[in-house]
C-alpha atoms as a PDB file:
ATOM      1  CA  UNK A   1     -43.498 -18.839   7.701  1.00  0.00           C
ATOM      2  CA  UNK A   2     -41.598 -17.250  10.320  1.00  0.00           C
ATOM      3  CA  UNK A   3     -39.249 -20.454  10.734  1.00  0.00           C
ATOM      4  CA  UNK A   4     -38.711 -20.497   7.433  1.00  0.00           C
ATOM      5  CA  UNK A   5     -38.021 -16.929   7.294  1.00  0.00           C
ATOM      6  CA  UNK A   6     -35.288 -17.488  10.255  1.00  0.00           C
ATOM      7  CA  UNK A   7     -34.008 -19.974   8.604  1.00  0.00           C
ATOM      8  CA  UNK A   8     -32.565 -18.238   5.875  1.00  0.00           C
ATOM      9  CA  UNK A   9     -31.504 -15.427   7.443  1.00  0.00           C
ATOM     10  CA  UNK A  10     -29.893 -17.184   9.740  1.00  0.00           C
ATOM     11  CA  UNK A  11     -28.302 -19.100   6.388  1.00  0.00           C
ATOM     12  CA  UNK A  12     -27.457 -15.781   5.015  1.00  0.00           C
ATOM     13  CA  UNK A  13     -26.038 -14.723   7.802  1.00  0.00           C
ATOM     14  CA  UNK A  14     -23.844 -17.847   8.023  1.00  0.00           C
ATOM     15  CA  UNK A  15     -22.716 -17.636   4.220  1.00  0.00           C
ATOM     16  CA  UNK A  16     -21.527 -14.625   4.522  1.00  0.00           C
ATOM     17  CA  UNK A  17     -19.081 -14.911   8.073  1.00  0.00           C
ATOM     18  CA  UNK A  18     -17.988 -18.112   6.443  1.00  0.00           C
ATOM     19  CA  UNK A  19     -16.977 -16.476   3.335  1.00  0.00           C
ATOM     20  CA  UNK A  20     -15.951 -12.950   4.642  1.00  0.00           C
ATOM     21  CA  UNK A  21     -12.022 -12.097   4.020  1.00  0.00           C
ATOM     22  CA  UNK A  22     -10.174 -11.769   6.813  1.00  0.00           C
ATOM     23  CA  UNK A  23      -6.841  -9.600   6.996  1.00  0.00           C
ATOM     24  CA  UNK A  24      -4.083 -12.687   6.917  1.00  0.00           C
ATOM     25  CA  UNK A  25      -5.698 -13.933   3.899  1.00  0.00           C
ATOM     26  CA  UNK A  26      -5.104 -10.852   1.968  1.00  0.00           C
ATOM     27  CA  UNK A  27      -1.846 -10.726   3.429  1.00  0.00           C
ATOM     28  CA  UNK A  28      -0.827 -14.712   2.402  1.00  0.00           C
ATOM     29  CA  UNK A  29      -2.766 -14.049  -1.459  1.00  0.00           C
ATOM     30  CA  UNK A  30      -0.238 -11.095  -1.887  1.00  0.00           C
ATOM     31  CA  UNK A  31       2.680 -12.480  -0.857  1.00  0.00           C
ATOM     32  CA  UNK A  32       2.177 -15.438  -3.346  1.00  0.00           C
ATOM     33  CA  UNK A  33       3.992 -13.191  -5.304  1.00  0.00           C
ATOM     34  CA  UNK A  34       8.095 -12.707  -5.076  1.00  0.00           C
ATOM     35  CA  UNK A  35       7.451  -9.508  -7.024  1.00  0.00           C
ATOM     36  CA  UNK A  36       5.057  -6.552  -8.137  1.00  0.00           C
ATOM     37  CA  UNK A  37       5.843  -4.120 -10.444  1.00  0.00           C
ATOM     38  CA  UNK A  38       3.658  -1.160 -12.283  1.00  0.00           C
ATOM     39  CA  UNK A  39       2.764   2.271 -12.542  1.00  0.00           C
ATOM     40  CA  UNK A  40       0.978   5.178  -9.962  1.00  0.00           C
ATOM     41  CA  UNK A  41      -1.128   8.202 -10.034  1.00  0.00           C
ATOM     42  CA  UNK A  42      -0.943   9.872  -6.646  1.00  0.00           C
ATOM     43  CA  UNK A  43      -3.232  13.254  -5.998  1.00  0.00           C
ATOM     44  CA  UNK A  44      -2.380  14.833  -2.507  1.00  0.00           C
ATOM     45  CA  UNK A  45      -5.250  17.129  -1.587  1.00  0.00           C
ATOM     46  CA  UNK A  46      -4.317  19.627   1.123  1.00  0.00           C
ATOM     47  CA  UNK A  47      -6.502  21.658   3.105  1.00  0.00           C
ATOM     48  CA  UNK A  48      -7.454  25.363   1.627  1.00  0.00           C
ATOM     49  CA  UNK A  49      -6.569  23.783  -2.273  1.00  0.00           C
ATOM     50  CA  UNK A  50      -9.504  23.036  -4.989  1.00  0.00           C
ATOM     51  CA  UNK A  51      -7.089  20.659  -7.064  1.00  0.00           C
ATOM     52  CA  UNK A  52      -4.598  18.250  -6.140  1.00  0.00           C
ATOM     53  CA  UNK A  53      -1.132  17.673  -6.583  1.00  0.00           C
ATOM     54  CA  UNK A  54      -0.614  14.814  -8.984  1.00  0.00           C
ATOM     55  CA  UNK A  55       2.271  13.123  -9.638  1.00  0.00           C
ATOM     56  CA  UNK A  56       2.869   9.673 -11.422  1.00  0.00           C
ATOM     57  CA  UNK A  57       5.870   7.025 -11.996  1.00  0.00           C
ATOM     58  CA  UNK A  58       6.967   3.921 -11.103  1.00  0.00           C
ATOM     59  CA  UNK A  59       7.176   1.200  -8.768  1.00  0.00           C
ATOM     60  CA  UNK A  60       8.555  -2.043  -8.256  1.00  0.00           C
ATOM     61  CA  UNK A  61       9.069  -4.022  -5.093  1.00  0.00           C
ATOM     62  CA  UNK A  62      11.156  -7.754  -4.628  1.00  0.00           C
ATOM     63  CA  UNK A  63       9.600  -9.165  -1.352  1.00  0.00           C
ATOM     64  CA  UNK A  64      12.887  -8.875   1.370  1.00  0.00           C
ATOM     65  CA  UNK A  65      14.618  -7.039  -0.676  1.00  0.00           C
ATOM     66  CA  UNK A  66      13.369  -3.389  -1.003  1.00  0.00           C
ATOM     67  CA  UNK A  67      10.844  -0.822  -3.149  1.00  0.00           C
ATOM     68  CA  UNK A  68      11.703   1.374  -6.315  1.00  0.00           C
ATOM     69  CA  UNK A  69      10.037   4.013  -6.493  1.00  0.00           C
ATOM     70  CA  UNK A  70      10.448   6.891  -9.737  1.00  0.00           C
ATOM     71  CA  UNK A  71       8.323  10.055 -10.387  1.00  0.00           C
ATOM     72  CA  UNK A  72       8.080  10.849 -13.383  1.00  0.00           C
ATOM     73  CA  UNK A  73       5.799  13.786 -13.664  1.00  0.00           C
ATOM     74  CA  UNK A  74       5.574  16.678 -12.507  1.00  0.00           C
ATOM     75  CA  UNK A  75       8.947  16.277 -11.260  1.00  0.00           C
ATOM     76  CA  UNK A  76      11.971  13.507 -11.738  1.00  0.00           C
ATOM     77  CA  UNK A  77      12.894  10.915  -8.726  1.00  0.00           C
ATOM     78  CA  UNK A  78      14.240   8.156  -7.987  1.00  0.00           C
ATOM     79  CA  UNK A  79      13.736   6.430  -4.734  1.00  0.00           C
ATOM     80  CA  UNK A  80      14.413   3.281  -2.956  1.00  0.00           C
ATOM     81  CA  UNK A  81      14.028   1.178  -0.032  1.00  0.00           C
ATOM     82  CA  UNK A  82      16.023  -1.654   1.014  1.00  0.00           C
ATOM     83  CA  UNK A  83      17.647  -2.718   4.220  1.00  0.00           C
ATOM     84  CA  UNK A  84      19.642   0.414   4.359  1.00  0.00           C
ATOM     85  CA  UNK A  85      17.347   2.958   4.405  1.00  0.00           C
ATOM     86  CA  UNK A  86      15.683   5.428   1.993  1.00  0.00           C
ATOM     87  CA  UNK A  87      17.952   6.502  -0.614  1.00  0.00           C
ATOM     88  CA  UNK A  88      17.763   8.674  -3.463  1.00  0.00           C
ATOM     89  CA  UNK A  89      19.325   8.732  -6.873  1.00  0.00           C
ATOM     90  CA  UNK A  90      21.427  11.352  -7.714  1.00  0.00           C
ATOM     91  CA  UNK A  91      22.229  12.089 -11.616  1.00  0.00           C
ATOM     92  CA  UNK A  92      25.303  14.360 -11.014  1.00  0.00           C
ATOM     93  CA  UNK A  93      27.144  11.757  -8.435  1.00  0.00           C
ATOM     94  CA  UNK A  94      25.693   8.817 -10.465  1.00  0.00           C
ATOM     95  CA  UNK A  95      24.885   7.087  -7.343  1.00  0.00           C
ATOM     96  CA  UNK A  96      22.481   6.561  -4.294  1.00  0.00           C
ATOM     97  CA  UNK A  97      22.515   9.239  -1.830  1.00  0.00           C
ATOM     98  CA  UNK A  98      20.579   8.546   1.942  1.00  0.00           C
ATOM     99  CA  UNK A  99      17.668  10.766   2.553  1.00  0.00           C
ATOM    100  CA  UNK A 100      17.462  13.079   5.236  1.00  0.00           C
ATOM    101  CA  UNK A 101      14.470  13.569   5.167  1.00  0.00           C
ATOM    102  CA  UNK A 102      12.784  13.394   8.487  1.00  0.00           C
ATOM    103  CA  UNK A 103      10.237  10.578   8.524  1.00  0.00           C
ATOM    104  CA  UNK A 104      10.512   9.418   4.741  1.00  0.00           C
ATOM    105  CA  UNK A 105      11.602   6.153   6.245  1.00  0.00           C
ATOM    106  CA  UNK A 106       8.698   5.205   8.517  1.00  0.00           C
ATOM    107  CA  UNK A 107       6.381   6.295   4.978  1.00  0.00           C
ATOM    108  CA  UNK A 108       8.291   4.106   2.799  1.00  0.00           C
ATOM    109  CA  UNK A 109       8.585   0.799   5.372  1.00  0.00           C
ATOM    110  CA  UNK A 110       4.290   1.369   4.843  1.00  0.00           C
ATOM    111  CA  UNK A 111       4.491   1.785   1.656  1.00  0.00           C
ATOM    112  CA  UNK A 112       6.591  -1.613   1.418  1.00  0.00           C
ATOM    113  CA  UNK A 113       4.181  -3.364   4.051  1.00  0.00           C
ATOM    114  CA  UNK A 114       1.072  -2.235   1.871  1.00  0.00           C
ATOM    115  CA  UNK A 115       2.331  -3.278  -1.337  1.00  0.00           C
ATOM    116  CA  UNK A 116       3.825  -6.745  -0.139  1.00  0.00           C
ATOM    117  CA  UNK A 117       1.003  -7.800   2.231  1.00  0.00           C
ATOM    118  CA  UNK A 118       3.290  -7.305   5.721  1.00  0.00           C
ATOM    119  CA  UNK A 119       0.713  -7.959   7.583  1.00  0.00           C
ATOM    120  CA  UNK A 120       2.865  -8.227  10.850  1.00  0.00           C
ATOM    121  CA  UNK A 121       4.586  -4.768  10.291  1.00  0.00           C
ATOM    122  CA  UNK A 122       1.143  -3.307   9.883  1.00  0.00           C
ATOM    123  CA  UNK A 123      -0.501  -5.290  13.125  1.00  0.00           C
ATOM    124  CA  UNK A 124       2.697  -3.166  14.585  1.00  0.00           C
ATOM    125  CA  UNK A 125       1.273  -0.083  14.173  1.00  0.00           C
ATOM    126  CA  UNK A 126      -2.706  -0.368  13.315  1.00  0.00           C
ATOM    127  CA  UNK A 127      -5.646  -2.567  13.961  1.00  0.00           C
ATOM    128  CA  UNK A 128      -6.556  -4.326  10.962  1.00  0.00           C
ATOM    129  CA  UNK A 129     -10.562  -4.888   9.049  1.00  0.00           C
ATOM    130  CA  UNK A 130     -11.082  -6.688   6.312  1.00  0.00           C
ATOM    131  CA  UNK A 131     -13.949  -6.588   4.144  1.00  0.00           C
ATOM    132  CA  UNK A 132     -14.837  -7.998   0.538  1.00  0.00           C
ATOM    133  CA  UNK A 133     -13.484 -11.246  -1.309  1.00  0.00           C
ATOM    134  CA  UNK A 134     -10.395 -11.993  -2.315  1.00  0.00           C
ATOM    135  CA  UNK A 135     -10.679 -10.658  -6.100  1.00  0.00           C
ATOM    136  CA  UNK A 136     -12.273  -7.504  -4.498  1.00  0.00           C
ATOM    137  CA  UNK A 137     -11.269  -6.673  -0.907  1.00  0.00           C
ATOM    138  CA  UNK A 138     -10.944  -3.638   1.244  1.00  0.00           C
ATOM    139  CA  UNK A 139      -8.439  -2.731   4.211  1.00  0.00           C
ATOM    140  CA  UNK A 140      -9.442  -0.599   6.418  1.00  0.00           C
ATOM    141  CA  UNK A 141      -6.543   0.286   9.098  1.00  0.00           C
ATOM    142  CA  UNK A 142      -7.245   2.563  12.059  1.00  0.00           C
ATOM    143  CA  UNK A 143      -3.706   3.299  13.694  1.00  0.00           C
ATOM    144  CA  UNK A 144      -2.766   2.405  16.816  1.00  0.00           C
ATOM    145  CA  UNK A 145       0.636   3.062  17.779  1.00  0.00           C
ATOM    146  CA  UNK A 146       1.861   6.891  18.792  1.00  0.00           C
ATOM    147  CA  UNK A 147       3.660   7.426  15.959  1.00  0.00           C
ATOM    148  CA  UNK A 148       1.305   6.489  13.391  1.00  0.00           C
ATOM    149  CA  UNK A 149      -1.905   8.396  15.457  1.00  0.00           C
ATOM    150  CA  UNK A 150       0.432  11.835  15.234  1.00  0.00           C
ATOM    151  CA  UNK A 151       0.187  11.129  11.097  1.00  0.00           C
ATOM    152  CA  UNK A 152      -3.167   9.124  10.427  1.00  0.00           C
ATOM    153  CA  UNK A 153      -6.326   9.111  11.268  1.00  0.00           C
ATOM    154  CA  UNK A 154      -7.297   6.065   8.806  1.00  0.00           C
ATOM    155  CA  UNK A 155      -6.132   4.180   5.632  1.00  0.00           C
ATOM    156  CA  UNK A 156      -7.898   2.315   3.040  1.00  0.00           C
ATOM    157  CA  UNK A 157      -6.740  -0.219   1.212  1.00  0.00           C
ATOM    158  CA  UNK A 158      -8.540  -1.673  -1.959  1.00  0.00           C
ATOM    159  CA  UNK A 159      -7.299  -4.585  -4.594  1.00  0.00           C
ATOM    160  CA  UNK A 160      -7.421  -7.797  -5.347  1.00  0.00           C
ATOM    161  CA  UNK A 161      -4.028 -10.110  -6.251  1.00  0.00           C
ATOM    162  CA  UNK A 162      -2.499  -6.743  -6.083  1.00  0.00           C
ATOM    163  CA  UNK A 163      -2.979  -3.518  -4.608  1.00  0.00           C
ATOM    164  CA  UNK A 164      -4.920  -1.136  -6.571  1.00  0.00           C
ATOM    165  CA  UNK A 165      -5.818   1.375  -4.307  1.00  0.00           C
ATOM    166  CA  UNK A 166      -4.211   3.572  -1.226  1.00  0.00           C
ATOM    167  CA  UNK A 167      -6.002   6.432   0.207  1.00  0.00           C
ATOM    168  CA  UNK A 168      -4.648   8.232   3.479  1.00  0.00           C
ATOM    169  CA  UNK A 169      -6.228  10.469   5.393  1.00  0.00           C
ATOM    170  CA  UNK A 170      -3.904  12.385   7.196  1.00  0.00           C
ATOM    171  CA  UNK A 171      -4.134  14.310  10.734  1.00  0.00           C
ATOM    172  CA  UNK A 172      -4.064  17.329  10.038  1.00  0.00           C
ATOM    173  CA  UNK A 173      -7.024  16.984   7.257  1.00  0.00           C
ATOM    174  CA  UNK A 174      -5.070  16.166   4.047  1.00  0.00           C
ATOM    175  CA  UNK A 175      -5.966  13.390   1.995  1.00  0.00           C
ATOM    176  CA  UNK A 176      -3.601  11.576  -0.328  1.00  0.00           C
ATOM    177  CA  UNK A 177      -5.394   8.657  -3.097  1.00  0.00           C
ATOM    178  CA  UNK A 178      -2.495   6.671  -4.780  1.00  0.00           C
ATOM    179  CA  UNK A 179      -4.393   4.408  -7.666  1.00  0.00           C
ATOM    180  CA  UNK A 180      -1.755   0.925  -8.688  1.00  0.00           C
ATOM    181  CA  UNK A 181      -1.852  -0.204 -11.735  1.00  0.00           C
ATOM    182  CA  UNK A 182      -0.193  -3.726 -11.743  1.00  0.00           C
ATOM    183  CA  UNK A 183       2.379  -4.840 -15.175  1.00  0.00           C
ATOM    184  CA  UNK A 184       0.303  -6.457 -17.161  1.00  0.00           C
ATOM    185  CA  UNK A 185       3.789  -8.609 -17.756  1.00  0.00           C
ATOM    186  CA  UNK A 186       5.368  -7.513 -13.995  1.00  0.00           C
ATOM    187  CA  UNK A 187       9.094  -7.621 -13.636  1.00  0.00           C
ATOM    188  CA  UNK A 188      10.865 -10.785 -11.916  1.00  0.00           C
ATOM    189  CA  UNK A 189      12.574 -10.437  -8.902  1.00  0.00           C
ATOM    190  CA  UNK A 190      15.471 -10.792  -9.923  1.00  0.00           C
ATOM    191  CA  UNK A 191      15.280  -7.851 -12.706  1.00  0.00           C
ATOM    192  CA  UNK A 192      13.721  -5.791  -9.947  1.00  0.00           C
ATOM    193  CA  UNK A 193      16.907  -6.807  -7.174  1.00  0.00           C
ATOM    194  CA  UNK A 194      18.933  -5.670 -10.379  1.00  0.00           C
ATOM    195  CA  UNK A 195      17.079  -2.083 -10.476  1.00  0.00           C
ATOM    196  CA  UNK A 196      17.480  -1.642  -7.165  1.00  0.00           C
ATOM    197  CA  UNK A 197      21.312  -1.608  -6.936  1.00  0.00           C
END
């Protein structure tokens, strides 16, 4: 009874390290995809508030070629990423305008990293677990790098082919959750490379 009982833990045991995701597999099932496009909730909770802020928009990002991201509500913005930096839209010039704001970039570049499955821009800058399957998976990075450790304390990571979920927990004790929801009909990357200019 007891041999029998070893036996299938120790078969348990084996199904599931055989089967358990590991960080470059979420990494190469994301990056299948040349393109992701969709929409965002994002509620910031800060320290000494009851309710979050919440804003919502946009997003679409062409793998090596940058992020669009657009607010919507509370507040209209237009933001992208690409090889030149963080730039913003502006209505009155009718053209893109580089941000100077003070460590927008470094957020965006993990933003981009997150979303496209990076994995060796985030190995940069946090230690990596895995945990789930790959239609149901969970990232859990603990930072490691100087800069990162003055910001974060931890980020999760939750999705499937796509990113669905983003949650941050910041140093200083705020929280931000950004929920994904993936096109059901996503851009191509070549409509998304168009955007972007």
């Amino acid at each position: 009874m007891i041999k029998k009982l070893f036996v299938t833990t120790a078969t348990a045991l084996f199904s599931l390290t055989a089967f358990a995701i590991t960080p470059d597999e979420i990494a190469a099932n994301m990056q299948k995809s040349q393109a992701v496009s969709g929409k965002f909730t994002q509620n910031r909770h800060l320290r000494g508030m009851d309710k979050p802020m919440q804003t919502q928009g946009q997003f679409a990002l062409a793998q090596n070629h940058g992020l669009l991201w657009q607010v919507e509500t509370p507040l209209t913005l237009k933001l992208r990423l690409t090889q030149n930096g963080v730039e913003q839209w502006n209505n009155q010039k009718n053209q893109w305008i580089k941000s100077k704001q003070t460590g927008q970039s470094a957020q965006f570049e993990l933003f981009t990293a997150l979303l496209g499955g990076n994995i060796s821009v985030l190995n940069q800058h946090f230690t990596p677990k895995a945990d789930g399957s790959p239609q149901n998976w969970t990232l859990t990075l603990e930072p490691k790098s100087a800069m990162m450790k003055q910001i974060f304390t931890q980020i999760s990571v939750q999705g499937g082919n796509t990113v669905s979920q983003v949650i941050l927990q910041e140093k200083q004790g705020d929280k931000v959750e950004i929920q994904f929801i993936a096109d059901t009909e996503p851009k191509t990357q070549e409509q998304i490379v168009r955007d972007l200019k």
